[in-house]
Protein backbone atom coordinates (compact mmCIF):
# COMPACT_ATOMS: atom_id res chain seq x y z
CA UNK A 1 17.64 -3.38 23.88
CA UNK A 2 17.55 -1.28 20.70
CA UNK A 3 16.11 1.64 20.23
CA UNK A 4 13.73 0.93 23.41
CA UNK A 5 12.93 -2.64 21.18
CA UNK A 6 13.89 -6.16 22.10
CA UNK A 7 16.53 -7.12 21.10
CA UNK A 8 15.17 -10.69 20.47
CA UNK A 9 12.65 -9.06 18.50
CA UNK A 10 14.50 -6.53 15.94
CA UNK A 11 16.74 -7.08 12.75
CA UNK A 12 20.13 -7.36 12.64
CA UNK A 13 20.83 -3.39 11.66
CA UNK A 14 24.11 -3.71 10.00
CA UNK A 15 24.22 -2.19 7.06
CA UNK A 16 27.37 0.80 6.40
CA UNK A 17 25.89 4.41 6.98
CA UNK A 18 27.28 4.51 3.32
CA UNK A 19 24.90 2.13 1.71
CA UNK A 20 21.97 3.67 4.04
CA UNK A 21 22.94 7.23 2.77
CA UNK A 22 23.47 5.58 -0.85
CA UNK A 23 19.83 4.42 -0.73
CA UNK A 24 18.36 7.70 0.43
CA UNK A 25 20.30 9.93 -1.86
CA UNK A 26 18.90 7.44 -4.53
CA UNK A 27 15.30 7.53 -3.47
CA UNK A 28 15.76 10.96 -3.70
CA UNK A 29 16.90 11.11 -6.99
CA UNK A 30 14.47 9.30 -8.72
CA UNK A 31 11.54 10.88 -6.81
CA UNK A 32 12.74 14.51 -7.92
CA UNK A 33 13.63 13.25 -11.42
CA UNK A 34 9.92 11.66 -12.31
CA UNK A 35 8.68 15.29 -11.07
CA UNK A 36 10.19 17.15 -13.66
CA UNK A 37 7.90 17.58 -16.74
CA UNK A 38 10.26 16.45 -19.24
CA UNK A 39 10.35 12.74 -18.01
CA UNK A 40 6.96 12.97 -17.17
CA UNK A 41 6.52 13.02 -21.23
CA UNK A 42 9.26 10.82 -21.79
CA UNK A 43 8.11 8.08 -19.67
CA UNK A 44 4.27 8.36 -20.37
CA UNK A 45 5.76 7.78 -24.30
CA UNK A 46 7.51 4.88 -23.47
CA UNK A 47 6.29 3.76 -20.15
CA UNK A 48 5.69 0.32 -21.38
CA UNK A 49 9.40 -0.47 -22.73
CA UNK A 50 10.67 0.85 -19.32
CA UNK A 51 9.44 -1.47 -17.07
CA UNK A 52 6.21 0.05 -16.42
CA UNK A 53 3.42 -3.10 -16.96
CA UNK A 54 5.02 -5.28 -14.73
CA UNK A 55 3.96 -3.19 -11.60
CA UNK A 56 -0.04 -2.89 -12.78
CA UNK A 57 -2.88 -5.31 -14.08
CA UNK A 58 -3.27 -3.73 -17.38
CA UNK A 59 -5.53 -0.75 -18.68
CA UNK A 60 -8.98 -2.12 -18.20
CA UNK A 61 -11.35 -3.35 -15.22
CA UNK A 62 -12.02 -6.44 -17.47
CA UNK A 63 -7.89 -6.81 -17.50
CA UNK A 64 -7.48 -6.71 -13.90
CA UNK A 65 -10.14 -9.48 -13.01
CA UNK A 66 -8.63 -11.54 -15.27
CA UNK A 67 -5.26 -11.26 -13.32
CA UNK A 68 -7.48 -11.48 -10.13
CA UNK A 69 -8.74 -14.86 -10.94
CA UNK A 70 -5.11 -16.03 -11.60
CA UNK A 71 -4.01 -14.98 -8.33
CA UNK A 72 -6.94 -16.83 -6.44
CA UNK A 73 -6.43 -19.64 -8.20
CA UNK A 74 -2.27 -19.72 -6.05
CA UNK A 75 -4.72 -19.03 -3.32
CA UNK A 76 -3.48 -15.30 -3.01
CA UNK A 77 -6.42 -12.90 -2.35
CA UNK A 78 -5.90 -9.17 -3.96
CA UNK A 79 -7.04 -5.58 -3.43
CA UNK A 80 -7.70 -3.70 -6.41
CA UNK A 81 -6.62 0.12 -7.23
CA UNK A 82 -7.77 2.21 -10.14
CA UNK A 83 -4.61 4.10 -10.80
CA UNK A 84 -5.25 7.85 -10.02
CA UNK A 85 -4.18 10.20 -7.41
CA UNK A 86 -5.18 13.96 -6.80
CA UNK A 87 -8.38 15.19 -9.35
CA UNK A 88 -9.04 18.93 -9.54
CA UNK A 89 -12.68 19.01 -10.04
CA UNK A 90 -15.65 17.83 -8.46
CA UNK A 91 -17.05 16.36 -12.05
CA UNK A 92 -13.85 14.11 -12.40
CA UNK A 93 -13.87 13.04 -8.16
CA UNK A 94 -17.43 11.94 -8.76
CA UNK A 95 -16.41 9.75 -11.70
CA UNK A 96 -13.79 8.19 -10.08
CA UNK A 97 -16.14 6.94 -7.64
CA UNK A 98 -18.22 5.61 -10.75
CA UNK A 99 -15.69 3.40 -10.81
CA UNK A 100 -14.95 1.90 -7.73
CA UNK A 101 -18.80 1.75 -7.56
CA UNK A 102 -17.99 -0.44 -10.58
CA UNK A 103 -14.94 -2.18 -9.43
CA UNK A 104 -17.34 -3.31 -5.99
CA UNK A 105 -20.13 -4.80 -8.44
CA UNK A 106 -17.14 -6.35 -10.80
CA UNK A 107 -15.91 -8.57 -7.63
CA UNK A 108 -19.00 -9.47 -6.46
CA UNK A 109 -20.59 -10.42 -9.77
CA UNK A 110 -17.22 -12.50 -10.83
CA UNK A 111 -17.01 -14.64 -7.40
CA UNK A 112 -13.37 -13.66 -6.73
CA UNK A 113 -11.63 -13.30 -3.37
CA UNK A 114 -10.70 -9.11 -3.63
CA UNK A 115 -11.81 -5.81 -1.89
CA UNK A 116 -10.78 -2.70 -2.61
CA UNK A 117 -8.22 0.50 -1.95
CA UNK A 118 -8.86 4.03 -2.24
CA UNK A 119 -7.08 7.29 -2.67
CA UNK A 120 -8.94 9.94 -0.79
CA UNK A 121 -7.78 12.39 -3.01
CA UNK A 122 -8.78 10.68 -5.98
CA UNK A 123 -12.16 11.42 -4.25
CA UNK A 124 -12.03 14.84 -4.61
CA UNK A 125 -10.50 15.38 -1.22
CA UNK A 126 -8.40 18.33 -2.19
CA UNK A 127 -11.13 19.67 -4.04
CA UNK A 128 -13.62 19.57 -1.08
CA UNK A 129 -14.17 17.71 1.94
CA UNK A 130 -17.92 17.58 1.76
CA UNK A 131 -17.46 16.19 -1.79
CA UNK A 132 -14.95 13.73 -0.88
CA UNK A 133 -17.39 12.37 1.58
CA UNK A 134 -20.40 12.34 -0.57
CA UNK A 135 -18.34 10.40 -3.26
CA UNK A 136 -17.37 8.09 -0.70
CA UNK A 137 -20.56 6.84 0.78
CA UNK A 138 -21.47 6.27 -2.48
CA UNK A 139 -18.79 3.85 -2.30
CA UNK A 140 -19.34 2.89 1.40
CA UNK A 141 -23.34 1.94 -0.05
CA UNK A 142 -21.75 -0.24 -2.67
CA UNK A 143 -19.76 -2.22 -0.12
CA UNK A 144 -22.36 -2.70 1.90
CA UNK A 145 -24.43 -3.99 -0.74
CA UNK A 146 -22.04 -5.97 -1.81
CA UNK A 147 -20.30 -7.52 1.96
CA UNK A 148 -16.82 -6.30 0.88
CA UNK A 149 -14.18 -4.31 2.12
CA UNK A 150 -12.72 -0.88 1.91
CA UNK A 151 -9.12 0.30 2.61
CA UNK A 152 -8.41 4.32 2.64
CA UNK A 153 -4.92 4.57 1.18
CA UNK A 154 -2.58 6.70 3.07
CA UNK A 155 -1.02 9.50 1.10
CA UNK A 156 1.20 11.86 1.93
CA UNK A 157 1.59 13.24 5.29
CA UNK A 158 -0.23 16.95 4.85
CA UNK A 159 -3.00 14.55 4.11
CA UNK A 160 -2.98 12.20 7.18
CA UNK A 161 -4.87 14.01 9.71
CA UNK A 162 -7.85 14.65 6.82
CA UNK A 163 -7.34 10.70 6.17
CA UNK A 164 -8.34 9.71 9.34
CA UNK A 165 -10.52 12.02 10.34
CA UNK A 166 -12.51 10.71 7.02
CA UNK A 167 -11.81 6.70 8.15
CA UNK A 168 -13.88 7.38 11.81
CA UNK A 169 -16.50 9.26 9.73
CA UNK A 170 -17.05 6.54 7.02
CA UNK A 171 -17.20 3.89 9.88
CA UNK A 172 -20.37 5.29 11.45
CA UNK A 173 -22.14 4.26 8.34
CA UNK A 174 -20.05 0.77 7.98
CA UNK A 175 -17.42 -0.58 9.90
CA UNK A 176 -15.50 -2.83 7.05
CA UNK A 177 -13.27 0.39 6.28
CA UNK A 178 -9.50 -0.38 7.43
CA UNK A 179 -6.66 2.38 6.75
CA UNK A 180 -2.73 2.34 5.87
CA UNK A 181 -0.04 3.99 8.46
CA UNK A 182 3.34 4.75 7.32
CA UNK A 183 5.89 3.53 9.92
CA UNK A 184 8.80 6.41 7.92
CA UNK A 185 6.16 8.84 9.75
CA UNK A 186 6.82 9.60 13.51
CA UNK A 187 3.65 10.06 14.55
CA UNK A 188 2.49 6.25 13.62
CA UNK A 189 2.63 5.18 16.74
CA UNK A 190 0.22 7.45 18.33
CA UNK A 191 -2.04 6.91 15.45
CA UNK A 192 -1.93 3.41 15.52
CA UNK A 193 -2.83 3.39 19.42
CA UNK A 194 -5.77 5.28 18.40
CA UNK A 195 -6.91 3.14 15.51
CA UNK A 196 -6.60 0.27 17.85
CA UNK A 197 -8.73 1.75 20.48
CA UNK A 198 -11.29 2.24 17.58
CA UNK A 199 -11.42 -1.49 16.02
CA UNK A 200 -9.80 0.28 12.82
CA UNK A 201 -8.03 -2.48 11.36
CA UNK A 202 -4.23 -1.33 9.52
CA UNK A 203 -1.70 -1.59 6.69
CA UNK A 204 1.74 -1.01 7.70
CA UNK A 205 4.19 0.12 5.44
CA UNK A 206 7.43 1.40 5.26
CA UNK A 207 6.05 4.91 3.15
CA UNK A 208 7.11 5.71 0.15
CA UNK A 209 6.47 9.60 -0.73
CA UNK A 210 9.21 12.17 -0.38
CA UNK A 211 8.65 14.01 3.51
CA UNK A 212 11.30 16.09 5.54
CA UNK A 213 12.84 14.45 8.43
CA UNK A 214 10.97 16.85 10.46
CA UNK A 215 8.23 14.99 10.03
CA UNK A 216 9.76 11.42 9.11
CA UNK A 217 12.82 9.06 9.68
CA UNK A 218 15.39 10.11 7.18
CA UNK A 219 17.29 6.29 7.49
CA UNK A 220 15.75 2.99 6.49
CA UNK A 221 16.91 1.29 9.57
CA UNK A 222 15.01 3.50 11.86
CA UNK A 223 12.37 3.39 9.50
CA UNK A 224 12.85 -0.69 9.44
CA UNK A 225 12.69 -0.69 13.36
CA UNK A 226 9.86 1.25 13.72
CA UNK A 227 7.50 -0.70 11.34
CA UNK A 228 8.11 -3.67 13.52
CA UNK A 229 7.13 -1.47 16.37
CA UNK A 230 3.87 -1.04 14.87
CA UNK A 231 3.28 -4.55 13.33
CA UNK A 232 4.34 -5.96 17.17
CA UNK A 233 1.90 -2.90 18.55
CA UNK A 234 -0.83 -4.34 16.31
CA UNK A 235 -0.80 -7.67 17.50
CA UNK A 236 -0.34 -7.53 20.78
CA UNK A 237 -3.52 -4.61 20.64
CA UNK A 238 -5.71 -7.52 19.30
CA UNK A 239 -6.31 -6.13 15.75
CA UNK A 240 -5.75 -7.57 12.05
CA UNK A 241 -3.12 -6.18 10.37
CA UNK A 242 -2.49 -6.29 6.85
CA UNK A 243 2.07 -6.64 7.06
CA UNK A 244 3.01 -5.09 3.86
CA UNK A 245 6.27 -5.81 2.78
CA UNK A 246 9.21 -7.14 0.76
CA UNK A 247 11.51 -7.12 2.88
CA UNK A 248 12.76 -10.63 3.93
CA UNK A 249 14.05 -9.52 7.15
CA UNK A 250 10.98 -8.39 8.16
CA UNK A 251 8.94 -11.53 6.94
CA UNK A 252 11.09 -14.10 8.51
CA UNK A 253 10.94 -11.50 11.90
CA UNK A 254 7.33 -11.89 11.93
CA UNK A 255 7.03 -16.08 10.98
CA UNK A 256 9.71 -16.14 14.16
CA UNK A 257 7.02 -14.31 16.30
CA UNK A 258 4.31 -16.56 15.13
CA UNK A 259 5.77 -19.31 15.72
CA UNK A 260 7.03 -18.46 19.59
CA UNK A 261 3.81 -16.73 20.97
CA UNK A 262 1.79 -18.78 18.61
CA UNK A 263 -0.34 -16.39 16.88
CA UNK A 264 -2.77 -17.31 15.31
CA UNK A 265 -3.10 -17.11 11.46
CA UNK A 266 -6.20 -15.50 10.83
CA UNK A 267 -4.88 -12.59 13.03
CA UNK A 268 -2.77 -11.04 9.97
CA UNK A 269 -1.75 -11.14 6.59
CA UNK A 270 1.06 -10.36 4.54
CA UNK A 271 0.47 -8.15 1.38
CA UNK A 272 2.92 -7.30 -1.38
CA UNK A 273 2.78 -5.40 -4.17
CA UNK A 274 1.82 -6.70 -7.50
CA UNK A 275 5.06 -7.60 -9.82
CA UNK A 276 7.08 -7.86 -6.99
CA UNK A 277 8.32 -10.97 -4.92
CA UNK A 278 5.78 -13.41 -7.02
CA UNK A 279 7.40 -16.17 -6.74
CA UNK A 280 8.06 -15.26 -2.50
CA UNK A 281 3.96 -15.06 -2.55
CA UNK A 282 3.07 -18.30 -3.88
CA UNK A 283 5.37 -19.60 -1.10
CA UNK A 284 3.96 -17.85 1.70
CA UNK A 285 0.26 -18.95 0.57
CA UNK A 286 1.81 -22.53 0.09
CA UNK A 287 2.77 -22.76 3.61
CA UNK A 288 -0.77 -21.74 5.24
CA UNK A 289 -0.42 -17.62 5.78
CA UNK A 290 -3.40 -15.43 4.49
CA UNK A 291 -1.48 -13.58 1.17
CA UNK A 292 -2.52 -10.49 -0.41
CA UNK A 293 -1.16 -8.94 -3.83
CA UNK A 294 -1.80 -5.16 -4.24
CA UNK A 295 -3.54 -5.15 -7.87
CA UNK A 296 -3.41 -1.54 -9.54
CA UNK A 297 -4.92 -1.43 -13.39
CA UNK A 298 -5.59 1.73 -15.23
CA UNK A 299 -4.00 4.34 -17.41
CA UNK A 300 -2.89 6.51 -15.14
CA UNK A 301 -0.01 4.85 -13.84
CA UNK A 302 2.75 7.90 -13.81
CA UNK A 303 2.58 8.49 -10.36
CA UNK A 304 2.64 4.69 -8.66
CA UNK A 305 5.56 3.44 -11.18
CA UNK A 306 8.02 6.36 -10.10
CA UNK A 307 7.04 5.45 -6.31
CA UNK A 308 7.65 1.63 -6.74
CA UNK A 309 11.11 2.93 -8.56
CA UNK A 310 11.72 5.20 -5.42
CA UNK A 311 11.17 3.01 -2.86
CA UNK A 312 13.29 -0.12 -4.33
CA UNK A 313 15.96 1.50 -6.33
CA UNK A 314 16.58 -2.05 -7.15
CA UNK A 315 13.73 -1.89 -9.33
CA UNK A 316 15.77 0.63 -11.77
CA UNK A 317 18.42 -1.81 -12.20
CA UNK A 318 15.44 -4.43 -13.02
CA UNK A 319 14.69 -2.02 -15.92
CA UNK A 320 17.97 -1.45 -17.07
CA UNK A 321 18.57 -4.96 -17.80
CA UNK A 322 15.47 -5.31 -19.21
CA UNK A 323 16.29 -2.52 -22.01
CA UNK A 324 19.68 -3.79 -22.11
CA UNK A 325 17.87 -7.65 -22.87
CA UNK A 326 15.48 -6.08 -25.45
């Protein structure tokens, strides 16, 4: 047994407490660096020659169809973002759910296999709770009229309580809303019992905002043990879970448990981010699983490139060479 887990069922944790403290002190780095204003300008000039339009569809709804249609076509489904986090005004919440509104009709009227993931606070939520709500049935009415899907992002964790609280609420009106839990976040586990309880269907991933360890694993291979805690927890509860990862560890830990209890296929899916592992998604959806890429498009894309850097500091070194090649 480790950590309470099989030990037929867990990764092979070997990694130095060097490299582990190496990757944190990283993750940290980068996180506090794309806070400070002056990279904030500095990388919203020149975004594009750092790296940035790999990880996102491109600026337009029109754009991100387009890359929608390719996907489908290597039989990967997607889920669509509009880039945007936090608004602070009711005017600019509301049209922000213009656009999902928009995003709903988009899918339906172009035949393609996507649904949808929202940022509650790009709803307004900080702003108000009754307006976040009202902005999101307006969504919820769209999905309904359209027999598509919601997801309610997870954010960070002064957030999560509000999050869920808003997922139960939203489901009284129409139960095709699914959520995200973090597994970094040491609470997961309760949450997830309760989600499962409720027929919620969940994203797990690893979490990639900046919390205290008060709250939150401070080392990846807890953090690695316990989202396999959750995606096991999942199955064995019965409900679909979306298995959102890169890591290859965890992917070839999960086909292993498929193939000796035999799970059935249509009970999950793996999802990866957009720009990332391509190649490992077209092989995936080759060999029968349900794929799904993570498709963000818009202009504000600030806050969701500094994460991807943050939570694979392997992507920095991507963009290094890149410059370098250029």
């Amino acid at each position: 047994m480790i950590g309470g887990f099989p030990r037929s069922h867990t990764l092979s944790f070997e990694r130095t407490a060097t490299s582990v403290q190496s990757s944190q002190f990283m993750r940290q780095v980068i996180l506090k660096v794309a806070g400070s204003a002056s990279f904030s300008g500095f990388a919203h000039r020149y975004g594009r020659f750092l790296g940035a339009r790999r990880f996102y569809a491109g600026d337009t709804l029109d754009e991100a169809i387009g890359v929608v249609r390719k996907l489908n076509s290597e039989n990967i489904c997607v889920t669509l973002d509009h880039l945007g986090e936090s608004v602070t005004t009711a005017e600019d919440a509301a049209s922000q759910a213009n656009v999902y509104v928009d995003i709903l009709h988009a899918i339906n009227e172009a035949k393609v296999d996507a649904n949808v993931s929202i940022k509650l606070t790009q709803m307004g939520l900080d702003v108000g709770r009754e307006e976040c709500l009202a902005n999101m049935l307006r969504i919820v009415a769209a999905a309904q009229e359209t027999d598509n899907f919601i997801r309610i992002d997870m954010e960070d964790s002064q957030h999560t309580d509000a999050t869920l609280a808003m997922v139960h609420e939203l489901r009284k009106t129409y139960p095709r809303i699914g959520t995200v839990l973090q597994a970094y976040l040491y609470r997961s586990q309760n949450d997830l019992a309760l989600l499962a309880a409720a027929g919620v269907t969940v994203r797990i991933v690893k979490g990639a905002y900046l919390e205290p360890s008060s709250v939150a694993f401070p080392l990846k291979s807890d953090v690695d043990q316990n989202y396999l805690r959750l995606v096991d927890m999942a199955l064995r509860a019965g409900q679909y879970v979306a298995i959102a990862t890169h890591d290859e560890n965890i992917i070839q830990e999960v086909e292993g448990w498929v193939r000796e209890r035999r799970i059935p296929l249509d009970r999950f899916e793996f999802q990866m981010l957009y720009g990332i592992r391509m190649a490992r998604q077209r092989e995936l959806a080759q060999q029968g699983y349900r794929v799904r890429c993570y498709v963000p498009y818009g202009t504000d894309w600030y806050a969701y490139y500094t994460r991807r850097l943050a939570e694979r500091p392997a992507n920095v070194f991507f963009i290094l060479r890149s410059l370098v090649r250029s």
